[in-house]
N, C-alpha and C. Protein backbone atom coordinates (compact mmCIF):
# COMPACT_ATOMS: atom_id res chain seq x y z
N UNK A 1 166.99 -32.05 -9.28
CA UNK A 1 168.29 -32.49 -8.79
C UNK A 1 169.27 -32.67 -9.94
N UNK A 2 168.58 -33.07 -10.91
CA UNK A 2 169.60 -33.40 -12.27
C UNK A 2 170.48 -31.59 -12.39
N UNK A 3 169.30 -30.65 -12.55
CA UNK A 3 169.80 -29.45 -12.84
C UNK A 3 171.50 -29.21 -12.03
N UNK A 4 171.19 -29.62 -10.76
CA UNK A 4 172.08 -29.05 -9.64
C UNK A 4 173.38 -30.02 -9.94
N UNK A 5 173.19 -31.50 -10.71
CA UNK A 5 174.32 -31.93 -10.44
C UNK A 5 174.99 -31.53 -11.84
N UNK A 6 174.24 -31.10 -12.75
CA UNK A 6 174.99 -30.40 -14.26
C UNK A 6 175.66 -29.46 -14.09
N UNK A 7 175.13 -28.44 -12.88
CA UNK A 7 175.76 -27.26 -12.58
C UNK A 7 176.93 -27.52 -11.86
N UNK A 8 177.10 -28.74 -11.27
CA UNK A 8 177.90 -29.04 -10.12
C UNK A 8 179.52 -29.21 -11.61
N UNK A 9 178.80 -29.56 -12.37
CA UNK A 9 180.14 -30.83 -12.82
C UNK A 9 180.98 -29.50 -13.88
N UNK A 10 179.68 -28.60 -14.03
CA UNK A 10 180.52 -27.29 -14.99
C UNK A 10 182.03 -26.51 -14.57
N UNK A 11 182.98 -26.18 -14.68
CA UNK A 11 183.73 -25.43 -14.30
C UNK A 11 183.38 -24.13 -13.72
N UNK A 12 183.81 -23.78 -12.46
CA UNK A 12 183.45 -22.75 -11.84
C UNK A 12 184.22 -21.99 -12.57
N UNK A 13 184.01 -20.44 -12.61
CA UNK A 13 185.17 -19.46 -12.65
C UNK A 13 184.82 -18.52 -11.57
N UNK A 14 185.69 -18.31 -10.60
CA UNK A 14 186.04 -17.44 -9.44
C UNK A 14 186.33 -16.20 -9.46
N UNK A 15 186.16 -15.23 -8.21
CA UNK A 15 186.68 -14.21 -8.27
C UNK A 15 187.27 -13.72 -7.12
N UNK A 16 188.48 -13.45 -7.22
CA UNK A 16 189.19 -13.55 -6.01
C UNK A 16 189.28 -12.02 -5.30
N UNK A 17 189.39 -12.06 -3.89
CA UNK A 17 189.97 -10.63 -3.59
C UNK A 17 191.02 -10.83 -2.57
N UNK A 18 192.23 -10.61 -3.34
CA UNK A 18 193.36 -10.39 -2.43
C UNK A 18 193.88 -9.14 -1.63
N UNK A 19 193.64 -9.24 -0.66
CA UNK A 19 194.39 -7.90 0.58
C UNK A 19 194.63 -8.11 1.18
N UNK A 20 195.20 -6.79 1.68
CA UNK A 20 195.64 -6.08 2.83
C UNK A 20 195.37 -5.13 3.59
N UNK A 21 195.50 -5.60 5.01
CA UNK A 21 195.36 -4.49 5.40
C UNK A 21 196.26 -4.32 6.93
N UNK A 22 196.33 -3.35 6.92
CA UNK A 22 197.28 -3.07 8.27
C UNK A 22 196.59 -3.61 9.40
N UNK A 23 197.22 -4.46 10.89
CA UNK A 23 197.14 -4.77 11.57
C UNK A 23 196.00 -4.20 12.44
N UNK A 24 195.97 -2.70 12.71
CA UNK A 24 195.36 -1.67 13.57
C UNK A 24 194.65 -0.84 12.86
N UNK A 25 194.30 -0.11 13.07
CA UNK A 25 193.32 -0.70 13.90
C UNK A 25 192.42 -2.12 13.75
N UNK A 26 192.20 -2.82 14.59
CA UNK A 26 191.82 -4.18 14.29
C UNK A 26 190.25 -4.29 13.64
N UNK A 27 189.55 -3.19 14.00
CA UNK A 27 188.25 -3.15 13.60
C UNK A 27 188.13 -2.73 11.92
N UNK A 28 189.20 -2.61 11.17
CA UNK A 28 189.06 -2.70 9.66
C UNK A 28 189.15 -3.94 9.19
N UNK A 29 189.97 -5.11 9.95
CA UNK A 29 189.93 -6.17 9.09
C UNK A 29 188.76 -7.19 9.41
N UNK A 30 188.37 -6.88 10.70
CA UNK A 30 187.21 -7.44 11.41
C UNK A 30 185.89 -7.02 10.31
N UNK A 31 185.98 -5.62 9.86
CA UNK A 31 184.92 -5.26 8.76
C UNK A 31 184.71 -5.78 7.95
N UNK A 32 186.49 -6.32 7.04
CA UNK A 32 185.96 -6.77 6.03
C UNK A 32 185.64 -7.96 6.17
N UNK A 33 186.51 -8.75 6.85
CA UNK A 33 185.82 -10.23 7.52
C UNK A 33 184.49 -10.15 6.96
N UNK A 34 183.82 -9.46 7.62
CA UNK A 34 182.13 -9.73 8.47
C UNK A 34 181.61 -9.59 6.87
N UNK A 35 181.95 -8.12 6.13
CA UNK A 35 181.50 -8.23 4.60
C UNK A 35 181.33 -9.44 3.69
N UNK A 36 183.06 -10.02 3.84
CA UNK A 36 182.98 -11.13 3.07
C UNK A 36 182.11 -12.33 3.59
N UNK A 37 181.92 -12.78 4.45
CA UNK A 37 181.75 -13.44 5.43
C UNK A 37 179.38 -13.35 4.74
N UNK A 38 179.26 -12.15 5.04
CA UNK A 38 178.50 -11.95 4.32
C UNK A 38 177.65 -11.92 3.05
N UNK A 39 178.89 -12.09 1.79
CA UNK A 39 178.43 -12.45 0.57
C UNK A 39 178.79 -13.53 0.71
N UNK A 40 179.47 -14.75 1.57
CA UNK A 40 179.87 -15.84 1.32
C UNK A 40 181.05 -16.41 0.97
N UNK A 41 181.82 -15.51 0.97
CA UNK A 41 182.81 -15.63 0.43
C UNK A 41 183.78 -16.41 1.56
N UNK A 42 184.43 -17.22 0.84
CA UNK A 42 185.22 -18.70 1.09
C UNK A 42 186.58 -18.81 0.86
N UNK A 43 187.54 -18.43 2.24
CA UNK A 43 189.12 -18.40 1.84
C UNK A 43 190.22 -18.92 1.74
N UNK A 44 190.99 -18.77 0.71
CA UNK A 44 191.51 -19.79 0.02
C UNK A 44 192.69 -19.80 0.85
N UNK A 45 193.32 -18.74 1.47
CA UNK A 45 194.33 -18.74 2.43
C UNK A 45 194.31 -17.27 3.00
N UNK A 46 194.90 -17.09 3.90
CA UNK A 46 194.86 -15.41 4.48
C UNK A 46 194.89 -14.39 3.72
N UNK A 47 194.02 -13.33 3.83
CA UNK A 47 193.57 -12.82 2.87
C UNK A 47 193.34 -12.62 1.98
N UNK A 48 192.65 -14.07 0.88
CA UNK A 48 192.83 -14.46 -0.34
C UNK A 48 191.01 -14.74 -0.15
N UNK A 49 190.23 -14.05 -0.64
CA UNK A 49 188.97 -14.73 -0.34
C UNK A 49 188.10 -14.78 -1.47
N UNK A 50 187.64 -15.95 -1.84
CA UNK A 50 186.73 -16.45 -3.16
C UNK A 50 185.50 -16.28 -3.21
N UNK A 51 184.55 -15.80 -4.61
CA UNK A 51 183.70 -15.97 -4.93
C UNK A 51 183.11 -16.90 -5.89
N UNK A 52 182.37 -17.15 -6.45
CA UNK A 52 181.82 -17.73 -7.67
C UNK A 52 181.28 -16.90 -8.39
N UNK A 53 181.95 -16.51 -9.51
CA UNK A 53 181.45 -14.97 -10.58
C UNK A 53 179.97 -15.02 -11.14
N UNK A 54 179.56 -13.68 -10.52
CA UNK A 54 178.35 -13.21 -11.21
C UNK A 54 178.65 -11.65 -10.69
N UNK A 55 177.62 -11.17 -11.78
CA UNK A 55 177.29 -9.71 -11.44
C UNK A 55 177.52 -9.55 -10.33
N UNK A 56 176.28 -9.96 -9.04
CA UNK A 56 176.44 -9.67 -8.05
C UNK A 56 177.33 -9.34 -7.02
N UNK A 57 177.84 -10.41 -7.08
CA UNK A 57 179.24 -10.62 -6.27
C UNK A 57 180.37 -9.91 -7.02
N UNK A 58 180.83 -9.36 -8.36
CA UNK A 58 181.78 -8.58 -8.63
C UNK A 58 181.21 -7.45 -8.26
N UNK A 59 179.93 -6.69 -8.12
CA UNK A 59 179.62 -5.39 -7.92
C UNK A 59 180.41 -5.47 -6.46
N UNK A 60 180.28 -6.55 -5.35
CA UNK A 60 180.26 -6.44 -4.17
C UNK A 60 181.86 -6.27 -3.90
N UNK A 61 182.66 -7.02 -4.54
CA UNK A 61 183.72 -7.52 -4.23
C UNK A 61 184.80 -6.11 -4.72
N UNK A 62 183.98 -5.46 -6.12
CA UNK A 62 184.41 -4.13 -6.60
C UNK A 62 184.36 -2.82 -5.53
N UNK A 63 183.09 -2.97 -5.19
CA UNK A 63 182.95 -1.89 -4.11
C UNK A 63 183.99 -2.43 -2.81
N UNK A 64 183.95 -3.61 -2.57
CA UNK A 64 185.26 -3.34 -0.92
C UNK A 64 186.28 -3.32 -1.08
N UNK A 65 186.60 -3.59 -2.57
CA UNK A 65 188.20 -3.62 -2.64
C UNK A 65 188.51 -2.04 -2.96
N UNK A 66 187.48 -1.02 -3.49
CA UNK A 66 187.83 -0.06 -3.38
C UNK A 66 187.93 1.11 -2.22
N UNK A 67 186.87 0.50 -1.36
CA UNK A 67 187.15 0.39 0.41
C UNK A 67 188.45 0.02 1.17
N UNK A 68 188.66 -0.84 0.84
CA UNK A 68 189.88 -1.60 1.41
C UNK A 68 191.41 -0.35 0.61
N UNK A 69 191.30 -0.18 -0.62
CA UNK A 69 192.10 0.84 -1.21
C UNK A 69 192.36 2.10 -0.27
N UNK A 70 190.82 2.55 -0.01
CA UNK A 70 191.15 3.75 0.62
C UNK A 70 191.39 4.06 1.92
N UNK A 71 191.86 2.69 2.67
CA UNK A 71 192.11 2.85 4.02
C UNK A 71 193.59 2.81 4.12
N UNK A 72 194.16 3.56 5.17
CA UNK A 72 195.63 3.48 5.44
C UNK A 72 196.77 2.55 4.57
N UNK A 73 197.02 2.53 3.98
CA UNK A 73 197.39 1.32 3.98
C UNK A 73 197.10 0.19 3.45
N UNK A 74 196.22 0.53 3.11
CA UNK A 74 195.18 -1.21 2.77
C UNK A 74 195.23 -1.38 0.66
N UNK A 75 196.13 -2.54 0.35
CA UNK A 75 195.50 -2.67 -0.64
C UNK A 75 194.88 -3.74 -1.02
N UNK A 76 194.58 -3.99 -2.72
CA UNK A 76 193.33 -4.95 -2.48
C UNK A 76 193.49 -5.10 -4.49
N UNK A 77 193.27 -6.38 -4.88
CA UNK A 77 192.89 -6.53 -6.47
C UNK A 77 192.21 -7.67 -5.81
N UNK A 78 191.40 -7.72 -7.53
CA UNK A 78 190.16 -8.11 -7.92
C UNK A 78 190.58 -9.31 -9.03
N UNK A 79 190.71 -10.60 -9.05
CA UNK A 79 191.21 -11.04 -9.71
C UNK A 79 189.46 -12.29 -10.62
N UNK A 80 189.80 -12.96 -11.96
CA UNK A 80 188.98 -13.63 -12.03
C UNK A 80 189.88 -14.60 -12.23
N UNK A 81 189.51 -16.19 -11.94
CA UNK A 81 190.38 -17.44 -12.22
C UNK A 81 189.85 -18.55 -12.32
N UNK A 82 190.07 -19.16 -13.03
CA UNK A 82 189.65 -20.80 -13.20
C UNK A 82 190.33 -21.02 -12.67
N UNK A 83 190.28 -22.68 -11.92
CA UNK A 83 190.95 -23.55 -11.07
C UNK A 83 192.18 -24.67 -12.19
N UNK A 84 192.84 -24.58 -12.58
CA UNK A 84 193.80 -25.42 -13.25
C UNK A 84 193.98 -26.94 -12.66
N UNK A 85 193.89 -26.45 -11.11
CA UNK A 85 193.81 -28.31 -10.35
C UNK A 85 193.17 -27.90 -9.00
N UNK A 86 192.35 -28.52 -8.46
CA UNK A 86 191.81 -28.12 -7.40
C UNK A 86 190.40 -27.36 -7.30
N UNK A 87 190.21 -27.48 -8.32
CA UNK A 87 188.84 -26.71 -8.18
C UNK A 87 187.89 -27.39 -7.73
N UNK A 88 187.62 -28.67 -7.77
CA UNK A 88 186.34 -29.35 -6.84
C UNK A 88 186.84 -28.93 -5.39
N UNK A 89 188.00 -28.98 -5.20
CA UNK A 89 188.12 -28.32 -3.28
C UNK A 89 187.70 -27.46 -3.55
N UNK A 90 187.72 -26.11 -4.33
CA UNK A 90 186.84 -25.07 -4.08
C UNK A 90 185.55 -24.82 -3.56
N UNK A 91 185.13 -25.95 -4.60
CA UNK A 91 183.26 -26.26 -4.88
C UNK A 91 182.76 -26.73 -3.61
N UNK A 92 184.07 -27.52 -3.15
CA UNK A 92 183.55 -28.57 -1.30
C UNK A 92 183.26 -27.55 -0.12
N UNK A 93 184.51 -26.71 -0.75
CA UNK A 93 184.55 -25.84 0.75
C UNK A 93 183.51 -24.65 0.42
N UNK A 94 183.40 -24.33 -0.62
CA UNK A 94 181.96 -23.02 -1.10
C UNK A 94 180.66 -23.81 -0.42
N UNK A 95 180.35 -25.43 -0.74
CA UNK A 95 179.56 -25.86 -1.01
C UNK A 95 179.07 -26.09 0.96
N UNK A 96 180.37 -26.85 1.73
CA UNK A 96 180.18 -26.69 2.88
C UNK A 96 180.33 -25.64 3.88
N UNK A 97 180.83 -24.43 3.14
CA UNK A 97 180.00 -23.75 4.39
C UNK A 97 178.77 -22.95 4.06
N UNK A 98 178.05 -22.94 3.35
CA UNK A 98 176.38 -23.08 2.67
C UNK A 98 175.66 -23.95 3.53
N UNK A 99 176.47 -25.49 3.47
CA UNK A 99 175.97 -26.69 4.34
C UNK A 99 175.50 -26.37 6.00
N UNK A 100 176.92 -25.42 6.35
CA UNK A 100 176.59 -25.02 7.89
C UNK A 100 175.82 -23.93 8.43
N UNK A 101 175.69 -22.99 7.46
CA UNK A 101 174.93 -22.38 7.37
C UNK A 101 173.22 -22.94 7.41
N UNK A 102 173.25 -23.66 6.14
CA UNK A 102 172.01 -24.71 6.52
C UNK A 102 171.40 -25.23 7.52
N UNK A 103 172.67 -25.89 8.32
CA UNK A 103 172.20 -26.64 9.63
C UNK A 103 172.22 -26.26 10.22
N UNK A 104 172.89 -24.81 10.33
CA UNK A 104 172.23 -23.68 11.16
C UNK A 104 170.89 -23.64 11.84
N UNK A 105 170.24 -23.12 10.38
CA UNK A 105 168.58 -23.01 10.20
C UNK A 105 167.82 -24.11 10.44
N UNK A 106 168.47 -25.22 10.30
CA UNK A 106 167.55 -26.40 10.81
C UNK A 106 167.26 -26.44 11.93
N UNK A 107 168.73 -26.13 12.80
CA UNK A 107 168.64 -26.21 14.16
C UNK A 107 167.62 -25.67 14.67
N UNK A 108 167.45 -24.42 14.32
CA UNK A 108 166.93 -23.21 14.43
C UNK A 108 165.41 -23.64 14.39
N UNK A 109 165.08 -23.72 13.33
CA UNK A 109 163.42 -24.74 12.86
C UNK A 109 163.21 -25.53 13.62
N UNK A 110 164.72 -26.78 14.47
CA UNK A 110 163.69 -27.21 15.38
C UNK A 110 163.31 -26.90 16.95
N UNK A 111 164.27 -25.82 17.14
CA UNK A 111 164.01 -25.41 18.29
C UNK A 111 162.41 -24.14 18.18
N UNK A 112 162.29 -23.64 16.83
CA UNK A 112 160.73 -23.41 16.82
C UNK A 112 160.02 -23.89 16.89
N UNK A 113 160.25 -24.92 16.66
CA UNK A 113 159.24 -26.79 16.53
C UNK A 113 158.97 -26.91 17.82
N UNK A 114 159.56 -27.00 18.68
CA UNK A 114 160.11 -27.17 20.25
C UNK A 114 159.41 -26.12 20.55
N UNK A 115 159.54 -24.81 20.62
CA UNK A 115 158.87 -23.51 21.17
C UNK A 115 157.11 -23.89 20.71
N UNK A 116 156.92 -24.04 20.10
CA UNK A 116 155.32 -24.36 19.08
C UNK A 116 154.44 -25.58 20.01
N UNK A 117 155.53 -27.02 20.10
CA UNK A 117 154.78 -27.79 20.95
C UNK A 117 155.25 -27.33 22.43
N UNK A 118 155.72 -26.66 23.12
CA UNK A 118 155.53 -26.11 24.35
C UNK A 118 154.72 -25.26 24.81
N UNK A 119 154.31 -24.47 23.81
CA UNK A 119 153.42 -23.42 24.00
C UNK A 119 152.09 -24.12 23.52
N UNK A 120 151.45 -24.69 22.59
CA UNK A 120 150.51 -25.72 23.07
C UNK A 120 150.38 -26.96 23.47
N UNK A 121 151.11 -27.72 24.38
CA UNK A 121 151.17 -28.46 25.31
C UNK A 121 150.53 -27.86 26.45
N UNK A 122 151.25 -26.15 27.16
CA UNK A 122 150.43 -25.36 28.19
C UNK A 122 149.67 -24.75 27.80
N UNK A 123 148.90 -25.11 26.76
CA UNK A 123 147.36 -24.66 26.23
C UNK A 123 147.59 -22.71 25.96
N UNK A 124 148.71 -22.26 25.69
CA UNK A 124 149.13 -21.14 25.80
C UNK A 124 148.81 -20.11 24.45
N UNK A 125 147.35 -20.26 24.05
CA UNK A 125 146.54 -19.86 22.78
C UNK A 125 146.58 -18.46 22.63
N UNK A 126 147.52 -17.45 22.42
CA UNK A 126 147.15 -16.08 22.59
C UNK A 126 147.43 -15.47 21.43
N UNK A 127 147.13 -14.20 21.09
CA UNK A 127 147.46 -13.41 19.76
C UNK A 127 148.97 -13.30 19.85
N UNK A 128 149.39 -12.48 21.02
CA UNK A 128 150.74 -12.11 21.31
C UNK A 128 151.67 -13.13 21.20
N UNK A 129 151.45 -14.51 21.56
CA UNK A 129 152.35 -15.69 21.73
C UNK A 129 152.18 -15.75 19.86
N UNK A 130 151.32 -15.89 19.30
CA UNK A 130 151.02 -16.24 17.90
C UNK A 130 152.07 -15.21 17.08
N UNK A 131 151.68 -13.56 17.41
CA UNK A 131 152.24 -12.99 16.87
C UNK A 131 154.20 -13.35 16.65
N UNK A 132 154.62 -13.32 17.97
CA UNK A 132 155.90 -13.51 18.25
C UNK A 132 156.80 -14.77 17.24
N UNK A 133 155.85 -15.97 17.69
CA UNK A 133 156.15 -16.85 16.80
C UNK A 133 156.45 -16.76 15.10
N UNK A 134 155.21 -15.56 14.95
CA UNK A 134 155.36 -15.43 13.27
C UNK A 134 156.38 -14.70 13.11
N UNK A 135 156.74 -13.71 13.87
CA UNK A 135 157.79 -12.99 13.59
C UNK A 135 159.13 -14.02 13.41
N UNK A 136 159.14 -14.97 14.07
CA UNK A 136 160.68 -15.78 14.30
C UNK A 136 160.23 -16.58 12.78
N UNK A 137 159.42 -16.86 12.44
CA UNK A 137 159.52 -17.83 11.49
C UNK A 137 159.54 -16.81 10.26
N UNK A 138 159.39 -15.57 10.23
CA UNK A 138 159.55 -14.57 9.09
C UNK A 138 161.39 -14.13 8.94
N UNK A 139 161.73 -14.27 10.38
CA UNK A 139 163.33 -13.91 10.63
C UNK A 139 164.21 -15.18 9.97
N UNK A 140 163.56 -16.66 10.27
CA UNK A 140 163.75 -17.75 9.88
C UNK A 140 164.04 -17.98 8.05
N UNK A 141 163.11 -17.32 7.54
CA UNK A 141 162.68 -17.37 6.51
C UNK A 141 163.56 -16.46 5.51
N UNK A 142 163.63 -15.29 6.14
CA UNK A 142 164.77 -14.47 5.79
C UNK A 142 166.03 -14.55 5.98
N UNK A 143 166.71 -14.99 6.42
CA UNK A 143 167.85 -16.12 6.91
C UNK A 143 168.26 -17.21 5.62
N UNK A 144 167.15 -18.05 5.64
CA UNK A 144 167.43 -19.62 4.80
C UNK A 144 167.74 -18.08 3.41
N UNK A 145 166.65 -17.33 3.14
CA UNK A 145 166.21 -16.26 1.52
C UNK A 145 168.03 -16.14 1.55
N UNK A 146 168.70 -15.48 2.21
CA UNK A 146 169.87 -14.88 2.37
C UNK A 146 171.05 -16.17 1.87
N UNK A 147 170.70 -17.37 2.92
CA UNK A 147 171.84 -18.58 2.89
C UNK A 147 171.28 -18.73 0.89
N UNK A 148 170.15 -18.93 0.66
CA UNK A 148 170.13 -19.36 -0.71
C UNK A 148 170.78 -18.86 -2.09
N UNK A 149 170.46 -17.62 -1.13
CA UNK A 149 170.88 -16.21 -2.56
C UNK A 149 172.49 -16.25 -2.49
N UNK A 150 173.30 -16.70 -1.69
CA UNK A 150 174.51 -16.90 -2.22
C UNK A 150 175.03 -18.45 -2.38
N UNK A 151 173.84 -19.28 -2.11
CA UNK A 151 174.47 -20.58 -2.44
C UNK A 151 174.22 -21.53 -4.01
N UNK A 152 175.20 -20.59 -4.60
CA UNK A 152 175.18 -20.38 -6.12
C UNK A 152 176.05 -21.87 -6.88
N UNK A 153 176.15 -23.01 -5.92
CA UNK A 153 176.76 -24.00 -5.99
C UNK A 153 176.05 -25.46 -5.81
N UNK A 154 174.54 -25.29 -5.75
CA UNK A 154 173.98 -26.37 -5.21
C UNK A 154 174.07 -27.32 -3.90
N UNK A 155 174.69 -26.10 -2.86
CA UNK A 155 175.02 -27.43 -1.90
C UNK A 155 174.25 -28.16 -0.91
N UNK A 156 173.97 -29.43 -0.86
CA UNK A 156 172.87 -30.21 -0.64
C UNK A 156 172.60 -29.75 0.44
N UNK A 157 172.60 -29.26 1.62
CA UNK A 157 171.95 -28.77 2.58
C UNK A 157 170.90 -27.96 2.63
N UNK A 158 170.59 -26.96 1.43
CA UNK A 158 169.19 -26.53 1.32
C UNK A 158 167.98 -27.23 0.96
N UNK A 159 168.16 -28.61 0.94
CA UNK A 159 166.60 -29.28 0.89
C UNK A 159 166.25 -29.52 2.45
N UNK A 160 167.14 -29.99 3.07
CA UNK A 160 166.71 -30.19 4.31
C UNK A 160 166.37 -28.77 5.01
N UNK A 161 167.11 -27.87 4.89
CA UNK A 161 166.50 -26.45 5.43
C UNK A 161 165.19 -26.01 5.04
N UNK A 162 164.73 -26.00 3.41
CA UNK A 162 163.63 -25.85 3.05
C UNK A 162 162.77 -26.66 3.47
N UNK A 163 162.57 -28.26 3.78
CA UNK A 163 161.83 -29.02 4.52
C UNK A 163 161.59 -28.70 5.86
N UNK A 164 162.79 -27.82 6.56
CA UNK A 164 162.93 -27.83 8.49
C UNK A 164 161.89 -26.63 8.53
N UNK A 165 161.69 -25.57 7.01
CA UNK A 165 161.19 -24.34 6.73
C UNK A 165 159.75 -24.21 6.68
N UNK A 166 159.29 -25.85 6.14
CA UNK A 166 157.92 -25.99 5.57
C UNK A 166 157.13 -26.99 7.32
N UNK A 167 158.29 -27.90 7.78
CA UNK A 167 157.72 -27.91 9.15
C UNK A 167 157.44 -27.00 9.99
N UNK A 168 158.04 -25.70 9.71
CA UNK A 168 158.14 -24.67 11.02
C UNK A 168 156.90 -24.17 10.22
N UNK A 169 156.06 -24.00 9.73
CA UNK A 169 154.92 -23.41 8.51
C UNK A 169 154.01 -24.32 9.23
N UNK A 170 153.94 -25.67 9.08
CA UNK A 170 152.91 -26.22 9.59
C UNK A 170 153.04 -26.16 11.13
N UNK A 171 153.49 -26.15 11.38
CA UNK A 171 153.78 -25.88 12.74
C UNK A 171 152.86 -24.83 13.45
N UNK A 172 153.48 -23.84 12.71
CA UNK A 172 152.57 -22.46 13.15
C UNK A 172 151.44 -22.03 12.70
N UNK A 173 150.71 -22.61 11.41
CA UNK A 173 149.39 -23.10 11.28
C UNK A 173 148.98 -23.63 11.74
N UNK A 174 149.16 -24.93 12.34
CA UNK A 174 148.35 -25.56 13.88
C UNK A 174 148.10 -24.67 15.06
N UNK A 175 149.41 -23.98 15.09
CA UNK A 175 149.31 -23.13 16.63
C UNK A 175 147.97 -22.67 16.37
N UNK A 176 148.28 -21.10 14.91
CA UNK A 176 147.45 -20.09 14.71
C UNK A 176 145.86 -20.70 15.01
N UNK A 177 145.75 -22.21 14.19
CA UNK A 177 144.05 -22.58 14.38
C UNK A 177 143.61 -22.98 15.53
N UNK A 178 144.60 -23.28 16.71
CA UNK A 178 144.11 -23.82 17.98
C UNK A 178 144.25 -22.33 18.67
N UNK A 179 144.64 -20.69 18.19
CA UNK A 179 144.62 -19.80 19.05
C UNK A 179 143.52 -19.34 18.61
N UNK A 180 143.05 -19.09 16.59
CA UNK A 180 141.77 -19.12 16.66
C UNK A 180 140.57 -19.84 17.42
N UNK A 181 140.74 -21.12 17.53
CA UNK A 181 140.11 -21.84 18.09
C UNK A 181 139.65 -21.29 19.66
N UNK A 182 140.66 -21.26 20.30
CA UNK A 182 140.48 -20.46 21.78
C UNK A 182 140.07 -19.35 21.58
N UNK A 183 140.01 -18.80 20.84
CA UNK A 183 139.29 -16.93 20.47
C UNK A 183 138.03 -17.21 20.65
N UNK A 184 137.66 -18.28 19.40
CA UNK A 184 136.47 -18.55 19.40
C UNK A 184 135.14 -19.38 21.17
N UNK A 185 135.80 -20.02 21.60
CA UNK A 185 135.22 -20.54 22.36
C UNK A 185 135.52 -20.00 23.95
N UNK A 186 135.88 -18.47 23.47
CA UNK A 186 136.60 -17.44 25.17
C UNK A 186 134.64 -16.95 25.10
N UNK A 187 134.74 -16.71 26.77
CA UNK A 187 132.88 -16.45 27.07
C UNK A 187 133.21 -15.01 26.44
C-alpha cells in the first residue's frame, strides 16, 4: 500500500487526444468513444480525452488519432501535459472510474456467489453446471486482468475486486469437490 500511495503523490504526466469528428455518420464517434472508453481513457471535456503516459497507451492513442485523421473530416493531435493546477482532479476522476469499473466486478462476484450457493442448495452437482460456472469465473477474471492493466493510478477499488475474485475461487472449489463428490458416490 505504501508503494501505491508514493505513486499516488508523484506527478502524473498525461496524454491527451483532442478531436474531431463530424457529426454523421454517428457510428464514427460512437467508435471512438467505445476505443477510448476501452483503454480507459478519462474526459477532460468534449472531445478532449486523457491518458496517463506510457508506451502503451501512446502506441494506442497514436494509432486512433491517425484513424480519426483519416476519416472525413476528422481531425485529431496527440498532446503530452502536466497538470499546472488540477491535477489531483485528474487522478480522482482516472482513479474513479477504475473504482466503477471495480464495483462492477464485485457485483458480478457476488451474483456468482449467489449462482454457486443456489446451485448447491438444489444439490445440483453436475460436470456441465461445474463447467459453465468455470467459464464465468475465467470471463470474471479476464475482466478484473483488463480493469487492472489500465488502472495505472492505484485506485483503491482493486483490493476489494481481487478479494470478491478470490471468494468467487473458493466458491467454485467447494462446488467442484461436492460435484466430485456426487461423481463419486453416483451407483
Amino acid at each position: 500500500m505504501a508503494g501505491q500511495t508514493e505513486r499516488m503523490s508523484e506527478p502524473v504526466t498525461w496524454l491527451l487526444l483532442a478531436y474531431r469528428i463530424p457529426s454523421e455518420p454517428s457510428r464514427l464517434r460512437a467508435g471512438v468513444w467505445r476505443r477510448l472508453k476501452a483503454l480507459g481513457a478519462i474526459y477532460v471535456q468534449n472531445s478532449v480525452a486523457a491518458l496517463p503516459q506510457d508506451p502503451t497507451a501512446e502506441r494506442a492513442l497514436r494509432a486512433l488519432r491517425a484513424e480519426i485523421t483519416q476519416m472525413d473530416g476528422g481531425t485529431a493531435q496527440l498532446l503530452r501535459a502536466d497538470a499546472l493546477a488540477g491535477g489531483a482532479d485528474l487522478v480522482t476522476a482516472y482513479n474513479t472510474a477504475r473504482d466503477e469499473e471495480y464495483t462492477e466486478i464485485v457485483s458480478r462476484c457476488r451474483d456468482f456467489v449467489t449462482e454457486i450457493e443456489t446451485e448447491t442448495a438444489a444439490s445440483h452437482f453436475t460436470y456441465g453446471e461445474l463447467e459453465e460456472n468455470d467459464e464465468d469465473l475465467t470471463k470474471l477474471r479476464g475482466w478484473f486482468d483488463k480493469v487492472a492493466a489500465r488502472d495505472r493510478l492505484a485506485a483503491p477499488g482493486r483490493e476489494a475486486a481481487a478479494k470478491a475474485l478470490d471468494e468467487c475461487t473458493h466458491a467454485l472449489d467447494g462446488f467442484a469437490a461436492a460435484v466430485y463428490a456426487a461423481d463419486t458416490d453416483a451407483p
